[in-house]
Protein backbone atom coordinates (compact mmCIF):
# COMPACT_ATOMS: atom_id res chain seq x y z
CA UNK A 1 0.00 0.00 0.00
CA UNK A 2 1.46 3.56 -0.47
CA UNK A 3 1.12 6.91 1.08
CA UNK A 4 -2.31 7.28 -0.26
CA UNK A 5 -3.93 3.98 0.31
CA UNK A 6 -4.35 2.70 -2.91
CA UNK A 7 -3.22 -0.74 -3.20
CA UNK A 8 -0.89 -0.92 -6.63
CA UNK A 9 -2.03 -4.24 -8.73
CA UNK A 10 1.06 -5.99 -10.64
CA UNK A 11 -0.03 -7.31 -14.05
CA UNK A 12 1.64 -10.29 -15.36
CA UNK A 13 2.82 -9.74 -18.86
CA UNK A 14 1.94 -12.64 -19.43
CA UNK A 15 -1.76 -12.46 -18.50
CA UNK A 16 -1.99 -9.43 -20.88
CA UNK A 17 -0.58 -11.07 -23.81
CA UNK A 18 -2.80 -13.77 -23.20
CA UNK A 19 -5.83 -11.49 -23.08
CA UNK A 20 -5.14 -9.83 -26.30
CA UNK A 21 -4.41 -13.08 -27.96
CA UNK A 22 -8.34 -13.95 -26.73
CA UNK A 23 -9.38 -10.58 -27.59
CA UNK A 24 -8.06 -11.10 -31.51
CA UNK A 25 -9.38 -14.84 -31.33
CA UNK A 26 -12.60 -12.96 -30.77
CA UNK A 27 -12.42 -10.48 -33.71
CA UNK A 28 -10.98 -12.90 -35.99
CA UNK A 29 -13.75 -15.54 -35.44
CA UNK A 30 -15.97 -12.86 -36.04
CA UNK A 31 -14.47 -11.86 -39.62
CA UNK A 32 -14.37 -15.42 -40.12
CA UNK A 33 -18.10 -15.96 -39.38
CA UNK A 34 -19.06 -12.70 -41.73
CA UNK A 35 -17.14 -13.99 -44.77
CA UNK A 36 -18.39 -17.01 -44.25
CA UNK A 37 -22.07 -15.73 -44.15
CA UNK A 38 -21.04 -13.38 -47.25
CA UNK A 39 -19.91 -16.22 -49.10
CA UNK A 40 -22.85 -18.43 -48.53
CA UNK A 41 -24.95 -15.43 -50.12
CA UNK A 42 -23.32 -14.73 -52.87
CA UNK A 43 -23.08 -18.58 -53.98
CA UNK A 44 -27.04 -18.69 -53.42
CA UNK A 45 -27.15 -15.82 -55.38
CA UNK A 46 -24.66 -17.36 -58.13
CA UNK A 47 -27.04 -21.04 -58.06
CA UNK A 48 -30.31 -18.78 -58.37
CA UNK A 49 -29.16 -16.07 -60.84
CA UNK A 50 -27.89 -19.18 -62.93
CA UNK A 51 -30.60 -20.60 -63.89
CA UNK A 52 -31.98 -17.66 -65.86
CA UNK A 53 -29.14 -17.69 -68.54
CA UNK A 54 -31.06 -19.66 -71.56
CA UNK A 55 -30.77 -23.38 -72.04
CA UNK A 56 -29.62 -25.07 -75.29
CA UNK A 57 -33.21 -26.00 -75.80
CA UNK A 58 -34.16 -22.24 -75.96
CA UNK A 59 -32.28 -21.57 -78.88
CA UNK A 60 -35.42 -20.41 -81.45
CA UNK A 61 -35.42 -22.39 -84.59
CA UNK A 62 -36.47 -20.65 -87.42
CA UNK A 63 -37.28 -22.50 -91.29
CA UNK A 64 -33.71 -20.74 -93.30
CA UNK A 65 -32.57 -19.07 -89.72
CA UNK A 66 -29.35 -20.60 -87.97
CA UNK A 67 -29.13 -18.68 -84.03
CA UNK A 68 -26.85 -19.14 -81.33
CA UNK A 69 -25.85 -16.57 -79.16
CA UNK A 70 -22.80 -16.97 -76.11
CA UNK A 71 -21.97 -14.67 -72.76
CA UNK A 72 -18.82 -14.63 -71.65
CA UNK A 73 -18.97 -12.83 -68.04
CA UNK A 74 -15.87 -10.91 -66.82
CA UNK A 75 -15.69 -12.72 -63.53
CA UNK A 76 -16.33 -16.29 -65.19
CA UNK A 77 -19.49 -16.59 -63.13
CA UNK A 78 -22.54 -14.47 -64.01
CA UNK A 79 -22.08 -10.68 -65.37
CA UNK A 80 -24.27 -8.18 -66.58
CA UNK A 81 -25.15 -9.33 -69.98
CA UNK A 82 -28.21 -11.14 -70.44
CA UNK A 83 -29.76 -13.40 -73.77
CA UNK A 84 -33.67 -14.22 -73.48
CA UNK A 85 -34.70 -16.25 -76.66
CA UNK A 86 -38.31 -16.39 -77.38
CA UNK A 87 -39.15 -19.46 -79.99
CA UNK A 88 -42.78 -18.09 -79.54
CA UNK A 89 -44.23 -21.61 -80.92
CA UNK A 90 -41.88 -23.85 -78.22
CA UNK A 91 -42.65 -21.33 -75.79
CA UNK A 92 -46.18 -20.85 -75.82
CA UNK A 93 -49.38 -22.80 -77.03
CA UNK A 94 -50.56 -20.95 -80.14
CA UNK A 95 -52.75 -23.35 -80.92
CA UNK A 96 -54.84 -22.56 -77.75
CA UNK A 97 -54.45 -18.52 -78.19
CA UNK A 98 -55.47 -19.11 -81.71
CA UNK A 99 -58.77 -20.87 -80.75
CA UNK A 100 -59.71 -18.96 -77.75
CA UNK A 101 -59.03 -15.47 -79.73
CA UNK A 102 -60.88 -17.37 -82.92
CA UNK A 103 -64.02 -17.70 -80.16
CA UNK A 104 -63.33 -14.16 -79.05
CA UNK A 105 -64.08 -12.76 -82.46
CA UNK A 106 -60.39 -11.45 -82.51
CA UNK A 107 -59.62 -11.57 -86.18
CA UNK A 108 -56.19 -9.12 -85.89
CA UNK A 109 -54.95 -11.37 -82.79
CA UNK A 110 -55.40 -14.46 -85.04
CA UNK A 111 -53.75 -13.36 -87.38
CA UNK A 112 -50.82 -12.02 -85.30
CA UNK A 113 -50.67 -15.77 -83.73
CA UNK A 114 -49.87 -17.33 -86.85
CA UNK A 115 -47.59 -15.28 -87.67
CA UNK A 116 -45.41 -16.38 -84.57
CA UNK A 117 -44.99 -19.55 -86.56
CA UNK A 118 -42.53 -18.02 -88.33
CA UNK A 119 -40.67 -15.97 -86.37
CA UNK A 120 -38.79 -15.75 -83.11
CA UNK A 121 -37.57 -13.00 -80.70
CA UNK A 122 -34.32 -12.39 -79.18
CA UNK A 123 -33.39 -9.64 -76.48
CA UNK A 124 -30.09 -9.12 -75.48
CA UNK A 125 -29.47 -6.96 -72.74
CA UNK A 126 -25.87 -5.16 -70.77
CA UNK A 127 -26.53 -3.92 -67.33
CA UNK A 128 -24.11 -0.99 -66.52
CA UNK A 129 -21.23 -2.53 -64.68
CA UNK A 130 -20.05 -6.37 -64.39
CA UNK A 131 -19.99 -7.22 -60.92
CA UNK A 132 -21.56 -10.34 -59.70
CA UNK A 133 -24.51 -8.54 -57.72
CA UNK A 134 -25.28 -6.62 -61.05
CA UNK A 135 -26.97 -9.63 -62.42
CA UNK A 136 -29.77 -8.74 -60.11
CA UNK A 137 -30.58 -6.07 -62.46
CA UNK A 138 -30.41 -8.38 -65.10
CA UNK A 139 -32.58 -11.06 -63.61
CA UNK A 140 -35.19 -8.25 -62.71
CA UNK A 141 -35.22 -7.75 -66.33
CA UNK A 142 -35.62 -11.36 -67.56
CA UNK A 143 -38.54 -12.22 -65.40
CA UNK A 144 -40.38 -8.73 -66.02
CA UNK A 145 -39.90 -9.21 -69.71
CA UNK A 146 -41.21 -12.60 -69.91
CA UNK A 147 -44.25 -12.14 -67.63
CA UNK A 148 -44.79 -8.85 -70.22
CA UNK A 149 -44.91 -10.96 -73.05
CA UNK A 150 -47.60 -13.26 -71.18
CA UNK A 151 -49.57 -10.59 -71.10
CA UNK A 152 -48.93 -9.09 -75.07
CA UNK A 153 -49.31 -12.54 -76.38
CA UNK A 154 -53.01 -13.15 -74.38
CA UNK A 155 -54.06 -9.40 -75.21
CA UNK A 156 -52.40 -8.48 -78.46
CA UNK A 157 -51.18 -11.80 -80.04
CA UNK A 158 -47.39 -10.34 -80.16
CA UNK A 159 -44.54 -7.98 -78.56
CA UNK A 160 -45.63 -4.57 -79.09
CA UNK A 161 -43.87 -1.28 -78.41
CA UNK A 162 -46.26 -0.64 -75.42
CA UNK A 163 -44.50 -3.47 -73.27
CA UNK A 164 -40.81 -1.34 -73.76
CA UNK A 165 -42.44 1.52 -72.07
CA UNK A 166 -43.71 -0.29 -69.70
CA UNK A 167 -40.85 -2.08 -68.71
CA UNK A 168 -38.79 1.49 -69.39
CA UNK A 169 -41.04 2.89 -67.02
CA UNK A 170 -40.77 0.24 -64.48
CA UNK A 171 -37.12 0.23 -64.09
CA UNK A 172 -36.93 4.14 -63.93
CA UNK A 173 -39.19 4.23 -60.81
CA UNK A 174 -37.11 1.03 -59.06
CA UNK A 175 -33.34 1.29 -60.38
CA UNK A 176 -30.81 4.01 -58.98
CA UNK A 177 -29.86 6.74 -60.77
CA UNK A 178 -26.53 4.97 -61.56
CA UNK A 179 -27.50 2.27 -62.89
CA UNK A 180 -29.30 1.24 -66.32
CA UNK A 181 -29.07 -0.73 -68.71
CA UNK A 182 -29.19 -0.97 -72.95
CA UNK A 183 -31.40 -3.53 -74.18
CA UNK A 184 -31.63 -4.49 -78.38
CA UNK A 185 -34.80 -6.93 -79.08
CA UNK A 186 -36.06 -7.96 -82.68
CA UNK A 187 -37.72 -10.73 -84.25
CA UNK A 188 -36.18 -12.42 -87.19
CA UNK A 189 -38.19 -13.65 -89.91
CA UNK A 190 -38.20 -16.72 -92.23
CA UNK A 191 -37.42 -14.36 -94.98
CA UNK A 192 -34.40 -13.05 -93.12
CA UNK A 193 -36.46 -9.79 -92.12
CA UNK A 194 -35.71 -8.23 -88.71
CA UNK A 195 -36.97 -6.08 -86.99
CA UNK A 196 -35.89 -4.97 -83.57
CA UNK A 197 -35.78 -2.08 -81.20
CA UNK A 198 -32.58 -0.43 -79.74
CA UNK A 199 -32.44 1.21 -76.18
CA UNK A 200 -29.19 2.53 -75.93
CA UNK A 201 -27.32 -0.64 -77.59
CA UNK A 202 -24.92 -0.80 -80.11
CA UNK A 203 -26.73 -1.44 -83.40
CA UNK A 204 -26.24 -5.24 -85.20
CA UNK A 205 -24.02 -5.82 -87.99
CA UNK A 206 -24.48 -7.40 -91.32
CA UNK A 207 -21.47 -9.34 -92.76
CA UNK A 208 -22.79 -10.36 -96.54
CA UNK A 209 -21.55 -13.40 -98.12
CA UNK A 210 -21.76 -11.91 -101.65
CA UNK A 211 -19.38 -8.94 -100.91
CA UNK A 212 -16.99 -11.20 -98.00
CA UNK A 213 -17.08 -7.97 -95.61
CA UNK A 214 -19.23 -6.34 -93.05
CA UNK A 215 -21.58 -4.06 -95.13
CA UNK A 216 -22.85 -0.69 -94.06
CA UNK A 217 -25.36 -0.12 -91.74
CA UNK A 218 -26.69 3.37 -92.25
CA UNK A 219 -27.47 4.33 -88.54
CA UNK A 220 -28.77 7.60 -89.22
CA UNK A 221 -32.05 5.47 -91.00
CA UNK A 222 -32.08 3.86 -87.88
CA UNK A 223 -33.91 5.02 -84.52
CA UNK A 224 -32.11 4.16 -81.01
CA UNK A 225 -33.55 5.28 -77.66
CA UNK A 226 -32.03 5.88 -74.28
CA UNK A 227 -31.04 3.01 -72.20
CA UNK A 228 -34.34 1.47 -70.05
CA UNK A 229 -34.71 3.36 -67.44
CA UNK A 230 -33.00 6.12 -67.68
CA UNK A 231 -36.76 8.51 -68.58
CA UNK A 232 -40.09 7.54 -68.20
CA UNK A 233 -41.75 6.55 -71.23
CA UNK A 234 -44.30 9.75 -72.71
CA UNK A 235 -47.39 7.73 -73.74
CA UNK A 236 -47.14 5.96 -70.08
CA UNK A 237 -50.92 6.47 -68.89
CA UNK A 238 -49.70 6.99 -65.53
CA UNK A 239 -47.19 9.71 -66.87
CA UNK A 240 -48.40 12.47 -64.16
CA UNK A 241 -47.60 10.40 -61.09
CA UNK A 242 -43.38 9.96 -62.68
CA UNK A 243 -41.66 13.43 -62.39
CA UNK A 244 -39.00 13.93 -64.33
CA UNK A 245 -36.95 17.38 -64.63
CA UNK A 246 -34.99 16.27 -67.86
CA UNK A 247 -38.45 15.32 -69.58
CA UNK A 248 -39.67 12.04 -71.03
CA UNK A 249 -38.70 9.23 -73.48
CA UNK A 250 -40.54 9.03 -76.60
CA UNK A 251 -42.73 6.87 -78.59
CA UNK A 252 -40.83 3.81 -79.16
CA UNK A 253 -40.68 2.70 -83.32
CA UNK A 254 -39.13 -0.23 -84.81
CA UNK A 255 -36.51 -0.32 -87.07
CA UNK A 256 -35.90 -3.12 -90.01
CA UNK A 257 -32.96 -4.48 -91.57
CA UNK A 258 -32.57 -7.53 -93.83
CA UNK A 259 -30.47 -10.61 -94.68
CA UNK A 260 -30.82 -10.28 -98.22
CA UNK A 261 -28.73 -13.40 -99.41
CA UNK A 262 -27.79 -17.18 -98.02
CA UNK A 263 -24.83 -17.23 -95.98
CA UNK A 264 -25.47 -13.71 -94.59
CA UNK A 265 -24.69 -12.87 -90.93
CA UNK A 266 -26.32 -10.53 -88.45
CA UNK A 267 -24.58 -9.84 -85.55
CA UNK A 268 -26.15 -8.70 -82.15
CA UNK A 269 -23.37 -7.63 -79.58
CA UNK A 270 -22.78 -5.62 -76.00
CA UNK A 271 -20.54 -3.00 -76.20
CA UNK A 272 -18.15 -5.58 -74.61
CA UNK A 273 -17.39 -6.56 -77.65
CA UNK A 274 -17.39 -3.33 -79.70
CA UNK A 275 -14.75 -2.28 -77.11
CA UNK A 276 -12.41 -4.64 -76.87
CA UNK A 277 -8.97 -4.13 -77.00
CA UNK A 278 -5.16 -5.10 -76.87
CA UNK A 279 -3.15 -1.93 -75.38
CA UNK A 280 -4.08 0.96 -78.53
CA UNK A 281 -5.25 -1.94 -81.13
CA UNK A 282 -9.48 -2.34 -81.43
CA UNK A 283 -10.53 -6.19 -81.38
CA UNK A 284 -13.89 -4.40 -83.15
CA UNK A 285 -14.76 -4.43 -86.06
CA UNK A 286 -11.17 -5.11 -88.35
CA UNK A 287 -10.39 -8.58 -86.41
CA UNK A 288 -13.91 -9.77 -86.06
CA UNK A 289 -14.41 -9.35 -90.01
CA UNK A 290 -11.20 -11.28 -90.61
CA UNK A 291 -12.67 -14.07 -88.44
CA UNK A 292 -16.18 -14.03 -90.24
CA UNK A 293 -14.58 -14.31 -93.19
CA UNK A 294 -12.67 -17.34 -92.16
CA UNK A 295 -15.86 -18.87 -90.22
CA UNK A 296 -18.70 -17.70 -92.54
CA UNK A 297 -19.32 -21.08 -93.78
CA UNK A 298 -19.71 -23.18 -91.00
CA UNK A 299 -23.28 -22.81 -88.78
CA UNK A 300 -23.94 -20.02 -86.13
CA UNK A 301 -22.75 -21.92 -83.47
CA UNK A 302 -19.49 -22.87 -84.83
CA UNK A 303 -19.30 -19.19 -85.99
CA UNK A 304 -20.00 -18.39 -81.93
CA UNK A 305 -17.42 -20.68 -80.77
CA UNK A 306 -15.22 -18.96 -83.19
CA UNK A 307 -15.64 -15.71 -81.88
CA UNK A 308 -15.32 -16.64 -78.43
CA UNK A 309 -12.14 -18.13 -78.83
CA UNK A 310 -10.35 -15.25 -81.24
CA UNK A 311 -11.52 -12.81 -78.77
CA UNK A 312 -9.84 -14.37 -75.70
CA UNK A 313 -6.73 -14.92 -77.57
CA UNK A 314 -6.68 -11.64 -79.06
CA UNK A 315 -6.19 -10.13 -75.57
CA UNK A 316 -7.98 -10.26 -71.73
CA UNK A 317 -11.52 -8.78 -71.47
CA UNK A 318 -12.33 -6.25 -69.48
CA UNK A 319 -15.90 -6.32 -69.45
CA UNK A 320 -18.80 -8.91 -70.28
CA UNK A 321 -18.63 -9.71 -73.57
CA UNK A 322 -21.69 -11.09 -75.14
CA UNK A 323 -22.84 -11.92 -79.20
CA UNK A 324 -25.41 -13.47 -81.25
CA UNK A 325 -25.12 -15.26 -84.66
CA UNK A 326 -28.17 -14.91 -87.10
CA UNK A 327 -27.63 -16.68 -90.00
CA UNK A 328 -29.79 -16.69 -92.82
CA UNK A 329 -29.28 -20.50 -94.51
């Protein structure tokens, strides 16, 4: 005891260090039991955001039309590029629309039904950024789209324009204002016909058989639209309850482009792809016509393989990259 009273404790060194050795147990087990946690989401989220990406079985077919489309994410997992195919006869009973609209007295939606019979949609879609977590986005856009085109197909007997602004609309009141995404859909035709709309994503290309090069696309005959969700849609009919101080999106209008001859090859891409690149040198679109030419015989998913593999040897992405072949045969 000294002057004052006060007893003076003696720690053992010892005793401390063993403390703090407890102490970072502690913490560590903690950081341990977070990742772990972490982890286990993100590989639910992996096993569930997986089975959205299309099966082989989706691919449309299409009498004269060869399609197969590939994604290859950044991370190796899941990205933010996204294919829906929609073989509107293997996906949906036509028959059955076609006799319940024949019943209804719905002559137009008949006749918009059998037309599906020769036709078949694909969307392709790149969600800004290619994390892991941004194929949330993605999946919000697969299952809205598809439940959409439910709806068009019992009410209208096809895709119209209407179900873009909807879905524009949608993801402008729910998304953040840093994140969107460009979306290109279009239905090809028997006749090689297609016709597609463009929010925000790159256009397709056309490499022709007859002249062994990618032809020209004049763009400026061609109509593209911001990416979804970045304005509400103008002929919304709930337009007064969105505000939005940089105005509205407009009407949206289909464009058309053809494959003329056999052999000919329509390319739908992400800007993955169109930006691609080994230190100053642009994978897009010098290489990728040298490839076509070497590939254009062989069938769209040869020609997809193809790609896949030049690209990866050319140099390491940096994005998602994703394609689709459309070859008229």
């Amino acid at each position: 005891m000294n002057e004052e009273g006060f007893t003076l404790a003696v720690v053992d060194p010892q005793d401390l260090k063993q403390a703090k050795e407890e102490q970072m147990d502690e913490i560590i087990q903690d950081i341990k039991r977070s990742l772990n946690l972490l982890t286990g989401e993100l590989e639910n989220f992996q096993e569930i955001a997986k089975y959205i990406k299309p099966e082989p079985g989706e691919v449309p077919e299409v009498t004269g039309i060869d399609v197969h489309g590939l994604t290859l994410p950044l991370n190796g997992v899941i990205g933010g590029d996204h294919i829906i195919y929609l073989d509107f006869k293997k996906r949906y009973d036509l028959k059955a629309r076609i006799r319940d609209a024949k019943a209804a007295g719905q002559t137009d939606v008949v006749a918009r039904l059998e037309e599906s019979y020769h036709k078949a949609g694909i969307a392709l879609a790149d969600v800004s950024g290619h994390q892991i977590t941004d194929a949330l986005l993605a999946a919000m856009l697969h299952q809205a789209f598809l439940t959409g085109a439910i709806y068009e197909m019992d009410l209208n007997g096809h895709l119209s324009e209407h179900l873009f602004e909807n879905l524009n609309t949608r993801f402008y009141n729910s998304s953040s204002v840093g994140k969107f995404l460009t979306m290109i859909y279009g239905e090809i035709w028997e006749d090689g016909t297609f016709l597609f709309i463009s929010a925000g994503h790159p256009m397709p290309i056309i490499f022709s058989q007859k002249f062994d090069r990618i032809v020209d696309v004049h763009e400026d005959r061609l109509t593209r639209f911001l990416p979804i969700g970045t304005l509400p849609s103008e002929n919304d009919i709930d337009r007064k309850t969105n505000k939005s101080v940089l105005g509205f999106e407009h009407h949206y209008e289909v464009n058309k482009l053809d494959l003329i001859g056999s052999g000919d090859i329509m390319l739908l891409y992400t800007d993955g792809l169109q930006e691609h690149h080994r230190g100053e040198e642009d994978y897009f679109p010098n290489h990728l016509e040298t490839l076509l030419r070497e590939v254009k015989d062989q069938g769209a998913e040869e020609i997809c393989e193809a790609i896949q593999k030049d690209v990866l040897a050319f140099g390491g992405p940096e994005d998602d990259i994703s394609f689709v072949v459309i070859k008229r045969t």
